[in-house]
N, C-alpha and C. Protein backbone atom coordinates (compact mmCIF):
# COMPACT_ATOMS: atom_id res chain seq x y z
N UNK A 1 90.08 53.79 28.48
CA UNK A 1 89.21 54.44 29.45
C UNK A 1 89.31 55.97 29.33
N UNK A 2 90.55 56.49 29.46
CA UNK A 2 90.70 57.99 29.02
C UNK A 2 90.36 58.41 27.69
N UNK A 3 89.96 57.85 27.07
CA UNK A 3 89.86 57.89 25.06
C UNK A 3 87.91 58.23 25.70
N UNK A 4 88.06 56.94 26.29
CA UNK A 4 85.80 57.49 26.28
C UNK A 4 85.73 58.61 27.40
N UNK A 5 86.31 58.64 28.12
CA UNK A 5 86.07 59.78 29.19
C UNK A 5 85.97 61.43 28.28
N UNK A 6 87.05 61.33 27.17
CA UNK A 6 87.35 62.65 26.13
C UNK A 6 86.39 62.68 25.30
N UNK A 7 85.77 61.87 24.99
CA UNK A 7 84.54 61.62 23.77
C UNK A 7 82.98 62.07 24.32
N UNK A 8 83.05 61.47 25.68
CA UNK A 8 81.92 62.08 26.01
C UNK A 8 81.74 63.15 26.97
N UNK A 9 82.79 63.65 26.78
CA UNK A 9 82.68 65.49 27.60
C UNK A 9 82.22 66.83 27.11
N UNK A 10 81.03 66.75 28.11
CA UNK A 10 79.85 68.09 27.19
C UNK A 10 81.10 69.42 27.27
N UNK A 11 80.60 69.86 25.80
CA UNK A 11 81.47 71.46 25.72
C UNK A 11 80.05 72.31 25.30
N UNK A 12 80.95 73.06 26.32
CA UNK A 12 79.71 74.64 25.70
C UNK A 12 79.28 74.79 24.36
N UNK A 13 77.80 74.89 23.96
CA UNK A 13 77.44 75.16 22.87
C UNK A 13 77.13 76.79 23.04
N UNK A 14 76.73 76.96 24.07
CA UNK A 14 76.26 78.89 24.02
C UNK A 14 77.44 79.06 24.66
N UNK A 15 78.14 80.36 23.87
CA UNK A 15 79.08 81.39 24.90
C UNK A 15 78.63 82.31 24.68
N UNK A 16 77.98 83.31 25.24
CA UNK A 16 77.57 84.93 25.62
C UNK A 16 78.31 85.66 26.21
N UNK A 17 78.77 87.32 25.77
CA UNK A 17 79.52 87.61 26.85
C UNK A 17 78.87 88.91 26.33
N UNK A 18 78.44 89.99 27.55
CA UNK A 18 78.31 91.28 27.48
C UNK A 18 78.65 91.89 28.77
N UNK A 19 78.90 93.37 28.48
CA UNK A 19 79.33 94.52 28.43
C UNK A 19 78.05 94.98 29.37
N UNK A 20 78.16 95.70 30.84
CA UNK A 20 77.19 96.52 30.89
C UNK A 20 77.82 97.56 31.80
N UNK A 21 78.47 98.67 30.90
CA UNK A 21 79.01 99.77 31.19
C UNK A 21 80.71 99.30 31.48
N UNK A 22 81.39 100.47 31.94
CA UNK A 22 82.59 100.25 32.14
C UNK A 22 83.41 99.21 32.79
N UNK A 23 82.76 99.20 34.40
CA UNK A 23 83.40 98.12 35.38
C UNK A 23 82.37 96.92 35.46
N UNK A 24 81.71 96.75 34.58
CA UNK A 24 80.68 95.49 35.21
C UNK A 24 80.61 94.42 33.43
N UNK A 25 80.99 93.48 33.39
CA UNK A 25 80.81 92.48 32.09
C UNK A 25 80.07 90.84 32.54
N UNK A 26 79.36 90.34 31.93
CA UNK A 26 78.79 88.85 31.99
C UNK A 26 79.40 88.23 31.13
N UNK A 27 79.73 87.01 31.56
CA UNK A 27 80.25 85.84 30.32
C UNK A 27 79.56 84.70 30.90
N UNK A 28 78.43 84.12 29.89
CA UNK A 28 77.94 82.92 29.91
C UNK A 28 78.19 81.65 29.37
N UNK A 29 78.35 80.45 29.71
CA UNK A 29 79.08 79.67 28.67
C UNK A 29 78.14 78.18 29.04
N UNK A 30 77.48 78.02 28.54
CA UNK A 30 76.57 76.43 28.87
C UNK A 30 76.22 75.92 27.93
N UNK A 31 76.28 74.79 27.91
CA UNK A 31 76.35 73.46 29.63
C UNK A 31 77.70 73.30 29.55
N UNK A 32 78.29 72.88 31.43
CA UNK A 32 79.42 72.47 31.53
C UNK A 32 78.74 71.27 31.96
N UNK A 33 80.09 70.54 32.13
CA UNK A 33 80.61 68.95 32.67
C UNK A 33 80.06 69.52 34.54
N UNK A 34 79.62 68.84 35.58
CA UNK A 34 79.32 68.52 36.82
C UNK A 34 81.00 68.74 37.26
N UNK A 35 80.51 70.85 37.92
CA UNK A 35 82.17 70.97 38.84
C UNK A 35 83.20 71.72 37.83
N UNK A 36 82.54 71.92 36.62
CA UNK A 36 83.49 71.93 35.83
C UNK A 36 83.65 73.54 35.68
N UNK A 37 82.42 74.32 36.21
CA UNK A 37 82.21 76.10 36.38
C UNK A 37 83.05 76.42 37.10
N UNK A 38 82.62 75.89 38.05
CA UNK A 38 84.19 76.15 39.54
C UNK A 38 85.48 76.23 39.06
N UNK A 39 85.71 74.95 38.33
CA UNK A 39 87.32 75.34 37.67
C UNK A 39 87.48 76.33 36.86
N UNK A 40 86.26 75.93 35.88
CA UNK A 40 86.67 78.02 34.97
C UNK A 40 86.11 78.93 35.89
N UNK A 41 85.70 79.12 36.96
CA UNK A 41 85.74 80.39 37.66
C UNK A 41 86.44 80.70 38.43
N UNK A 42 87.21 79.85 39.11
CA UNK A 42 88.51 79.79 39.70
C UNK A 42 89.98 80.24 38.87
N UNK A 43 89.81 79.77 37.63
CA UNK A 43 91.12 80.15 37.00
C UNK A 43 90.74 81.55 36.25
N UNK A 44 89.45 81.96 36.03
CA UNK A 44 89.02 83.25 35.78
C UNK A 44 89.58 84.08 36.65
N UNK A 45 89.40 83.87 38.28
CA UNK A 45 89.65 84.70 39.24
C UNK A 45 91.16 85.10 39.28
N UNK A 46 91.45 83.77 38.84
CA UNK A 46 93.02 84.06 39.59
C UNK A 46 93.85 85.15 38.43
N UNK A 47 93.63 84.95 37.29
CA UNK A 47 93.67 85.57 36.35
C UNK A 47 93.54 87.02 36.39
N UNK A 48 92.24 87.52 36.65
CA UNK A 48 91.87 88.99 36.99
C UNK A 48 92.44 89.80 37.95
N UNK A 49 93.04 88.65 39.54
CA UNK A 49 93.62 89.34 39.96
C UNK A 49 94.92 89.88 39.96
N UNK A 50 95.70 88.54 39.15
CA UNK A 50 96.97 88.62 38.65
C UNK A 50 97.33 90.19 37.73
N UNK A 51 96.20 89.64 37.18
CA UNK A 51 96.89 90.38 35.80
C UNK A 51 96.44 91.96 35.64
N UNK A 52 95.44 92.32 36.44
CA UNK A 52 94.93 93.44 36.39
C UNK A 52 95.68 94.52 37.51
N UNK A 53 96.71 95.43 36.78
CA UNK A 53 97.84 96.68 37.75
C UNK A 53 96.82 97.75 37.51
N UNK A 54 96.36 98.08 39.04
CA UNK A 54 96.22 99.86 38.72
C UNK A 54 94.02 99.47 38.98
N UNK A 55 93.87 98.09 39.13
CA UNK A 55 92.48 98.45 39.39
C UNK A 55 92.16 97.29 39.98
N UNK A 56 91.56 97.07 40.83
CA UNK A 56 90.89 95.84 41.89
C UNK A 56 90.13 95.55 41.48
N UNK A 57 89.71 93.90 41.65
CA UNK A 57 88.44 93.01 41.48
C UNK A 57 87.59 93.05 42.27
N UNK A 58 86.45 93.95 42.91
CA UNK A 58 85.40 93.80 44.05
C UNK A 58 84.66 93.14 43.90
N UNK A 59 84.15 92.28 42.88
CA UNK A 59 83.91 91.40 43.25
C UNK A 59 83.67 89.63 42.00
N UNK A 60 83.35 88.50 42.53
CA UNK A 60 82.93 87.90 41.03
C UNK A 60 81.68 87.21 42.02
N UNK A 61 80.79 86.49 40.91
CA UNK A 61 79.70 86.06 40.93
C UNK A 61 79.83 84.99 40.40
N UNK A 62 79.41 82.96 40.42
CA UNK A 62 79.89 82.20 40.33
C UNK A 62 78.72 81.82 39.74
C-alpha cells in the first residue's frame, strides 16, 4: 500500500524562482499533491524565520 501511495505522487514539473529587487523573491513550484503547498510553505516559513539574524520576515504569501 505504501509502495503505490510513492508511485503515484505528483512532483513538480515547473520550479520558477525570481528575484524582484532586494527584499522581495517568488518561488513557484507546480503541481503539488492536495495540502501538500501548506507543508512546503510552512517549513519555508519556519526556516526564514529561524535562520535569518539581523533582518525580519514581514511578510509570506501562500
Amino acid at each position: 500500500m505504501i509502495q503505490k501511495n510513492w508511485q503515484e505522487l505528483i512532483k513538480p514539473n515547473k520550479v520558477e524562482f525570481s528575484s524582484s529587487g532586494r527584499t522581495k523573491a517568488t518561488l513557484v513550484a507546480e503541481p503539488l499533491e492536495r495540502g501538500f503547498g501548506l507543508t512546503l510553505g510552512n517549513a519555508l516559513r519556519r526556516v526564514l524565520l529561524s535562520s535569518l539574524r539581523g533582518a525580519a520576515v514581514t511578510a509570506v504569501q501562500i
